[in-house]
C-alpha atoms as a PDB file:
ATOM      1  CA  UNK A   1      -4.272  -7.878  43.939  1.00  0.00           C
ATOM      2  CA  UNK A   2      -7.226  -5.441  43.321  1.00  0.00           C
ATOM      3  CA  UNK A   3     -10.213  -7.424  43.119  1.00  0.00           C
ATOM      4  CA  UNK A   4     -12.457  -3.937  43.045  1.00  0.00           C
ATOM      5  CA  UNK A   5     -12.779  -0.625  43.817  1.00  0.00           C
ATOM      6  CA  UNK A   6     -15.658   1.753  44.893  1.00  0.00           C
ATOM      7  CA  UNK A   7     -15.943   5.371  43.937  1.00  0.00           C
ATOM      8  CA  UNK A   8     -18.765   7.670  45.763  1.00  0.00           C
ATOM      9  CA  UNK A   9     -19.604  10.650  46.129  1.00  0.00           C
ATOM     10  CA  UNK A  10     -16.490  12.229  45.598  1.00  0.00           C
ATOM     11  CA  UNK A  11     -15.137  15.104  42.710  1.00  0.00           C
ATOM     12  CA  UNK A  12     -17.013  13.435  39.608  1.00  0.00           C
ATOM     13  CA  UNK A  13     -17.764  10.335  40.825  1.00  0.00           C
ATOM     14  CA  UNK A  14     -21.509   9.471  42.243  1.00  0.00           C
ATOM     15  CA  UNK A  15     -20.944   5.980  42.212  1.00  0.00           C
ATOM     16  CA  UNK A  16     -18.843   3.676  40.408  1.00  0.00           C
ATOM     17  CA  UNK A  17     -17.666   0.265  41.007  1.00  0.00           C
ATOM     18  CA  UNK A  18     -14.459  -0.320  38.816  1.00  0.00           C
ATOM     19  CA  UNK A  19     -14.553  -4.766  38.805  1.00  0.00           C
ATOM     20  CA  UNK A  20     -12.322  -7.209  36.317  1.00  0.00           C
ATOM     21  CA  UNK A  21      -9.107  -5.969  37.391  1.00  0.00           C
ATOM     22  CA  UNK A  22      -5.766  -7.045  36.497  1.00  0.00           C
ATOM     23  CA  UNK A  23      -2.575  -6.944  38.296  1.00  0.00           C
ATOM     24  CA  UNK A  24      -1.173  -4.054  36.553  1.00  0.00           C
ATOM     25  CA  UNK A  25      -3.664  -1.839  34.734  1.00  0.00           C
ATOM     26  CA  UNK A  26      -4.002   1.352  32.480  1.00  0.00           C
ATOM     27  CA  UNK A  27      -6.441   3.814  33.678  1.00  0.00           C
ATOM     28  CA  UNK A  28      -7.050   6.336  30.600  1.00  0.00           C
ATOM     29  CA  UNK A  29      -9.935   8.633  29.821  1.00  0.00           C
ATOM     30  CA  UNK A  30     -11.194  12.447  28.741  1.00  0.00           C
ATOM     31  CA  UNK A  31     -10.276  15.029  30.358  1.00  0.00           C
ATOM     32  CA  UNK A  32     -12.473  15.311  33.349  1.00  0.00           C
ATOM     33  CA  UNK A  33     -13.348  11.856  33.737  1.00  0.00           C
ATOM     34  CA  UNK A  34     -11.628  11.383  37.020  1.00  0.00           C
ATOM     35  CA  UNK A  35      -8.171   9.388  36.285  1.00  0.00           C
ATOM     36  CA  UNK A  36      -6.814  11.555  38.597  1.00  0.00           C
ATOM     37  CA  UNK A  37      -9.588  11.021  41.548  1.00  0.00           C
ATOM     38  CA  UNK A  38      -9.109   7.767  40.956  1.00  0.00           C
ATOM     39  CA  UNK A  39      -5.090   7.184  41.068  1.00  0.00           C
ATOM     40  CA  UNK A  40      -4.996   9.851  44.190  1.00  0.00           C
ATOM     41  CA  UNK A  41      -7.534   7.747  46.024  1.00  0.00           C
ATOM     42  CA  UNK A  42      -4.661   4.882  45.505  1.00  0.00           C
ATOM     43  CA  UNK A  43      -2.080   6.703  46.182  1.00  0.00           C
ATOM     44  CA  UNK A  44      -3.697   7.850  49.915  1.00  0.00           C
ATOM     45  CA  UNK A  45      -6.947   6.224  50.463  1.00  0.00           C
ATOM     46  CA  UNK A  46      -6.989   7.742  53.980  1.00  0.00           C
ATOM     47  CA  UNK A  47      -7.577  10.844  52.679  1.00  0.00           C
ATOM     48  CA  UNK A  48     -10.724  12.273  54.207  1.00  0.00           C
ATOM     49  CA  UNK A  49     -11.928  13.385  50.703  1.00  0.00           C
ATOM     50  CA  UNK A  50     -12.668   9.396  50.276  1.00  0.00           C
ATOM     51  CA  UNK A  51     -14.320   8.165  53.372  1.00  0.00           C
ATOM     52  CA  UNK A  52     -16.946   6.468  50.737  1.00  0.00           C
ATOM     53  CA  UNK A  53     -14.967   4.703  48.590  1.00  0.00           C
ATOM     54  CA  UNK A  54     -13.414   1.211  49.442  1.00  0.00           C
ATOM     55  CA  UNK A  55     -10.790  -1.191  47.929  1.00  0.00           C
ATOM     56  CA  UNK A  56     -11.357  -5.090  47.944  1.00  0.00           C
ATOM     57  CA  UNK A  57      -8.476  -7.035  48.226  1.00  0.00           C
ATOM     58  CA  UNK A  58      -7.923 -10.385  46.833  1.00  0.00           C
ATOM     59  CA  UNK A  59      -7.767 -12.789  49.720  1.00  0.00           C
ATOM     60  CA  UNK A  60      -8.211 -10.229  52.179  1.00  0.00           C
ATOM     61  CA  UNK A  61      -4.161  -9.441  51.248  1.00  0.00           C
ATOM     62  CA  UNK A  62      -3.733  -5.857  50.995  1.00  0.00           C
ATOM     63  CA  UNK A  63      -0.290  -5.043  48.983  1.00  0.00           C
ATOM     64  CA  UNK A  64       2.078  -2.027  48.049  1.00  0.00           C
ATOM     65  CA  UNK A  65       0.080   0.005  45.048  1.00  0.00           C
ATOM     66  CA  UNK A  66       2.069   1.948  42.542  1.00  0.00           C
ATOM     67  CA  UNK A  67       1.174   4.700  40.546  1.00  0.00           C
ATOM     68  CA  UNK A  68       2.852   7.111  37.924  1.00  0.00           C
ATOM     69  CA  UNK A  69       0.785  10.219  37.514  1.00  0.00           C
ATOM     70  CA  UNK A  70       1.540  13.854  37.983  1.00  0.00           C
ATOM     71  CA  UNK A  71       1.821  13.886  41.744  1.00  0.00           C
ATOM     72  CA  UNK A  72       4.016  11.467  41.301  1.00  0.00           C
ATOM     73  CA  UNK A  73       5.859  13.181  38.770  1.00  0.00           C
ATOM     74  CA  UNK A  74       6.012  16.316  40.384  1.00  0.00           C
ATOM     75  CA  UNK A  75       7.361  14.837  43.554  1.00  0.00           C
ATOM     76  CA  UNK A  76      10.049  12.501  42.184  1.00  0.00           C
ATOM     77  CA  UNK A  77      11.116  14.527  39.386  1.00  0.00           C
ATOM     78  CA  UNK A  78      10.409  18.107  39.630  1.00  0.00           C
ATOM     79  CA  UNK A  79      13.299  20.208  38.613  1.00  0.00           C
ATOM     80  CA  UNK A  80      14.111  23.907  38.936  1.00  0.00           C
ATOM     81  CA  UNK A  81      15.174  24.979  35.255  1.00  0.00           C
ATOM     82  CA  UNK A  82      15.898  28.376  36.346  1.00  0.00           C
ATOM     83  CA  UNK A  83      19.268  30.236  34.903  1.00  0.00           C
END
């Protein structure tokens, strides 16, 4: 499980340390407020783009992170609707 996860300098974030997490949980905000930095920067955390933001792992135990946003749409279920 997640224990925490850092945020810096990167798209709106300055810093931000994002603690008391759960084993599933619901990111939701405005507009702007960086849900999608965030959920990207789970889905590929080797991403250049976040070379200052880390993950913490409960016991040191790194495991398989899922998320549903619209990469994830758009990749899985992206259809062509044309006639």
């Amino acid at each position: 499980m997640i224990t925490t996860i850092k945020l810096s300098n990167v798209a709106t974030y300055e810093s931000v340390e994002f603690s008391g997490l759960q084993r599933e949980n619901f990111i939701y905000g405005a507009n702007g407020s960086g849900k999608t930095t965030l959920s990207n920067y789970l889905m590929d955390s080797s991403n250049s783009s976040y070379n200052n933001c880390s993950i913490t792992w409960e016991n040191n135990t790194p495991l398989q992170i899922l998320v549903y946003n619209k990469n994830f749409r758009e990749k899985n279920f992206k259809q062509d609707f044309k006639h």
